[in-house]
N, C-alpha and C. Protein backbone atom coordinates (compact mmCIF):
# COMPACT_ATOMS: atom_id res chain seq x y z
N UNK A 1 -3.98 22.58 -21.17
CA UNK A 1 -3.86 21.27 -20.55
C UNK A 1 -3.96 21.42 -19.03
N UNK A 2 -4.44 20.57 -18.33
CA UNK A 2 -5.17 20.79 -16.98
C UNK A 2 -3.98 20.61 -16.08
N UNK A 3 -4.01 20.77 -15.13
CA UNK A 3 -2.53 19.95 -14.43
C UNK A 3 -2.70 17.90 -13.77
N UNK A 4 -1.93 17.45 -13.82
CA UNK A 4 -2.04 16.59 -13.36
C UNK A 4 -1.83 16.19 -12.03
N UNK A 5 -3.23 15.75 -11.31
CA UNK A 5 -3.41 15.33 -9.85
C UNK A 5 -3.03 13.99 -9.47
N UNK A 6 -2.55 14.33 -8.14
CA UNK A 6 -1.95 12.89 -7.52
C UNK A 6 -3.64 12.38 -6.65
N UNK A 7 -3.46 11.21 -6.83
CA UNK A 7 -5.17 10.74 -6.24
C UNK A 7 -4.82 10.22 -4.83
N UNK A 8 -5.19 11.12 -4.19
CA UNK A 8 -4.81 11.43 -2.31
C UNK A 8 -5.17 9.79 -2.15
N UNK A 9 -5.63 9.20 -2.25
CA UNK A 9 -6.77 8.15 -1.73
C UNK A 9 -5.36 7.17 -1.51
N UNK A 10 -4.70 6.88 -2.81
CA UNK A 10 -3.44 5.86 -3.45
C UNK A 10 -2.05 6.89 -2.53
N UNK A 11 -2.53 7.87 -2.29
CA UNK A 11 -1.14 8.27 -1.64
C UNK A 11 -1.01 8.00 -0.07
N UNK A 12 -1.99 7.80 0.54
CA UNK A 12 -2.41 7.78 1.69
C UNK A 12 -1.86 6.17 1.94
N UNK A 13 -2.20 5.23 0.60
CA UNK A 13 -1.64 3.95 1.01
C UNK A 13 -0.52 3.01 0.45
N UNK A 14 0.06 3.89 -0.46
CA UNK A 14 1.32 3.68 -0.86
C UNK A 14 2.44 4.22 -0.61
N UNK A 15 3.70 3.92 -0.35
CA UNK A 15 4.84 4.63 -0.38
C UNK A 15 5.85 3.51 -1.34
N UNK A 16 6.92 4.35 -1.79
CA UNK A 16 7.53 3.94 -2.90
C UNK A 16 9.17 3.24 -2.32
N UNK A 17 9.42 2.10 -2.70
CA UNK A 17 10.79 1.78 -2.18
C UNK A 17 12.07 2.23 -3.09
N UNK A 18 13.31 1.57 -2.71
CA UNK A 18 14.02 2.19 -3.76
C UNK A 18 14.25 1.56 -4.78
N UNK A 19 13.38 0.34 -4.68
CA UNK A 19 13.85 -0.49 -6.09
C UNK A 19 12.80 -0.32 -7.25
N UNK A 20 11.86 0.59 -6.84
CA UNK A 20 10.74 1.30 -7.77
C UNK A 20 9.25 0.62 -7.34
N UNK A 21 9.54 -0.36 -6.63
CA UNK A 21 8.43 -0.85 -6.11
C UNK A 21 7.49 0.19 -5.54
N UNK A 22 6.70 -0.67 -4.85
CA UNK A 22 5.68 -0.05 -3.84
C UNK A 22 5.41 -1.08 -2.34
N UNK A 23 5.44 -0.23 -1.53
CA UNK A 23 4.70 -1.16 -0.55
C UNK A 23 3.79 -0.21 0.32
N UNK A 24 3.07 -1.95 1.05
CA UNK A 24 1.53 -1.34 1.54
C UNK A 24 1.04 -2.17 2.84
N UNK A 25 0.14 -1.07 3.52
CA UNK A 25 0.23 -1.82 4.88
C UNK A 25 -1.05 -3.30 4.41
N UNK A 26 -0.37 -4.41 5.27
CA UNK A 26 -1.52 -5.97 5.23
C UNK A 26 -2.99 -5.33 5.46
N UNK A 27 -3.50 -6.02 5.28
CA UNK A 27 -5.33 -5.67 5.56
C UNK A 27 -5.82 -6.50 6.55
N UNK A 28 -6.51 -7.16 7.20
CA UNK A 28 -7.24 -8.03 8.04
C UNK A 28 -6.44 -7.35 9.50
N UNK A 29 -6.22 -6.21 9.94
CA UNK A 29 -5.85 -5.56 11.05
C UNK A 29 -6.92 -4.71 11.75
N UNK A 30 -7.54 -4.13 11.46
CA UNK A 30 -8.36 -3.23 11.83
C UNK A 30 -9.27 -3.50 13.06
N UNK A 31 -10.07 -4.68 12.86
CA UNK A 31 -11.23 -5.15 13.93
C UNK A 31 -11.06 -6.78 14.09
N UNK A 32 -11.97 -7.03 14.88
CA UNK A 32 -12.50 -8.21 15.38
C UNK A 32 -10.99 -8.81 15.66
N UNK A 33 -10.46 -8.64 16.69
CA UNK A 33 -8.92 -8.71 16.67
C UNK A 33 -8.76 -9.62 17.69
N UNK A 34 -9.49 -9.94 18.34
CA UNK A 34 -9.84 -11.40 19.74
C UNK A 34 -9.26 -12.32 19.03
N UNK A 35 -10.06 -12.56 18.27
CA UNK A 35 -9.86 -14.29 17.71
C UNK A 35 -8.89 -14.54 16.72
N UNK A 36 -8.21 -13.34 16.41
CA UNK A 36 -6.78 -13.60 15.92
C UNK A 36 -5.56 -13.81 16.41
N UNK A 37 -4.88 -14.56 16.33
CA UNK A 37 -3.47 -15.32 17.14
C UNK A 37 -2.26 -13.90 17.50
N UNK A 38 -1.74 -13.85 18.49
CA UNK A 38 -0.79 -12.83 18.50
C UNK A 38 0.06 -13.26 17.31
N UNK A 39 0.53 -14.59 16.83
CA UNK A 39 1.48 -14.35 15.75
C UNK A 39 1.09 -13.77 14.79
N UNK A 40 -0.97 -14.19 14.71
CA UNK A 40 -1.15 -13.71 13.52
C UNK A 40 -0.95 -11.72 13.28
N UNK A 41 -1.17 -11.44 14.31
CA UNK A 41 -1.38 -9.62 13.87
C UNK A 41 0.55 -9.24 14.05
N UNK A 42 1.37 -9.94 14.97
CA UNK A 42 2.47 -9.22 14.40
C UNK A 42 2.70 -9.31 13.43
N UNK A 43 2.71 -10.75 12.50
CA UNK A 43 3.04 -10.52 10.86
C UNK A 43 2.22 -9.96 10.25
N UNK A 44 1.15 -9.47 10.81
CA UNK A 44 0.03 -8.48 9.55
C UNK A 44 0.54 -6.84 9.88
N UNK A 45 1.72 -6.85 10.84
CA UNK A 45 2.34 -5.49 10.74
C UNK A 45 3.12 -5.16 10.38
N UNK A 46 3.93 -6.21 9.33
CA UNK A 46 4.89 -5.97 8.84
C UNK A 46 4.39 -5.22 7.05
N UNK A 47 4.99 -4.14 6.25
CA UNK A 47 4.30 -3.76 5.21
C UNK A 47 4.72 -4.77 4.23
N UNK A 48 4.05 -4.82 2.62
CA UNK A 48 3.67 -6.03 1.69
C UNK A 48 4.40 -5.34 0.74
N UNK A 49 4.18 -5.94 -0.04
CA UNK A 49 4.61 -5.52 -1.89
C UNK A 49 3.65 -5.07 -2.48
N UNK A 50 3.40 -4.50 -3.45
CA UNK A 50 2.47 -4.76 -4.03
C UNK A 50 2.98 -5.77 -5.06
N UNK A 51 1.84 -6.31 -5.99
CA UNK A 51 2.47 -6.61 -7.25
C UNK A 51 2.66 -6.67 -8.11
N UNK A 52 3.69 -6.94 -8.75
CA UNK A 52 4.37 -6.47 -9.69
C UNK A 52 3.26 -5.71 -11.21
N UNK A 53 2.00 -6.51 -10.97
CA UNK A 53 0.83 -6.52 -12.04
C UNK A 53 0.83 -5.09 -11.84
N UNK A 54 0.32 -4.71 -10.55
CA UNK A 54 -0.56 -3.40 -10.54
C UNK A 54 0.87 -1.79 -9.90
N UNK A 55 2.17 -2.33 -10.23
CA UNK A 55 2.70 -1.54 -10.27
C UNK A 55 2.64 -0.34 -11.18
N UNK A 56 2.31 -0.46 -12.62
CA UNK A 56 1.88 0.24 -13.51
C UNK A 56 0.70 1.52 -12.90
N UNK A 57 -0.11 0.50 -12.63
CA UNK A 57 -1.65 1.10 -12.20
C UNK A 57 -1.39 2.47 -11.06
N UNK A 58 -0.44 2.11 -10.27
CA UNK A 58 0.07 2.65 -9.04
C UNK A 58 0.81 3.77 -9.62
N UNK A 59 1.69 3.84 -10.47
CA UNK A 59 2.88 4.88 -10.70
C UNK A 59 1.37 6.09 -11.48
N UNK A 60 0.36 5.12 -12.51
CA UNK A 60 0.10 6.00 -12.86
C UNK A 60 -0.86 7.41 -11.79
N UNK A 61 -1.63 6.26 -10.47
CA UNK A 61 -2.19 7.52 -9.86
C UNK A 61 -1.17 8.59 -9.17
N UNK A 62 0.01 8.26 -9.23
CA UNK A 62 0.91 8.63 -8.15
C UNK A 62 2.07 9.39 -9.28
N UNK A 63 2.00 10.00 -10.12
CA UNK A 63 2.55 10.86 -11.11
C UNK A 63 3.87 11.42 -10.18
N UNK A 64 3.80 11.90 -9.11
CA UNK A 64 5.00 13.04 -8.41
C UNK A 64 5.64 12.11 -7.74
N UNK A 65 5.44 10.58 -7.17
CA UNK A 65 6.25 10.18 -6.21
C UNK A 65 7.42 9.28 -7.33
């Protein structure tokens, strides 16, 4: 039996809370950042949930965390 790999890609953008969740940084941050409102990018720096749907999906790439 092979060993089982954690998929760097999902680790790079998940971290795990203590209530088994996950959270993850907002998206629409990166570029074209002019024409977005200062309120808008401080609340896009606050981290998200994921949800609850694709928590499954998540534990499974993420076997060790």
């Amino acid at each position: 039996m092979p060993k089982m790999k954690t998929n760097r890609g999902a680790a790079k953008r998940f971290r795990k809370n203590g209530s088994g969740g996950f959270k993850r940084a907002q998206s629409f941050r990166r570029h074209i950042l002019t024409k977005k409102s200062t309120k808008r990018k401080r609340h896009l720096r606050a981290p998200s949930q994921i949800a609850a749907c694709d928590v499954r999906m998540v534990k499974r790439m993420l076997p060790f965390i």
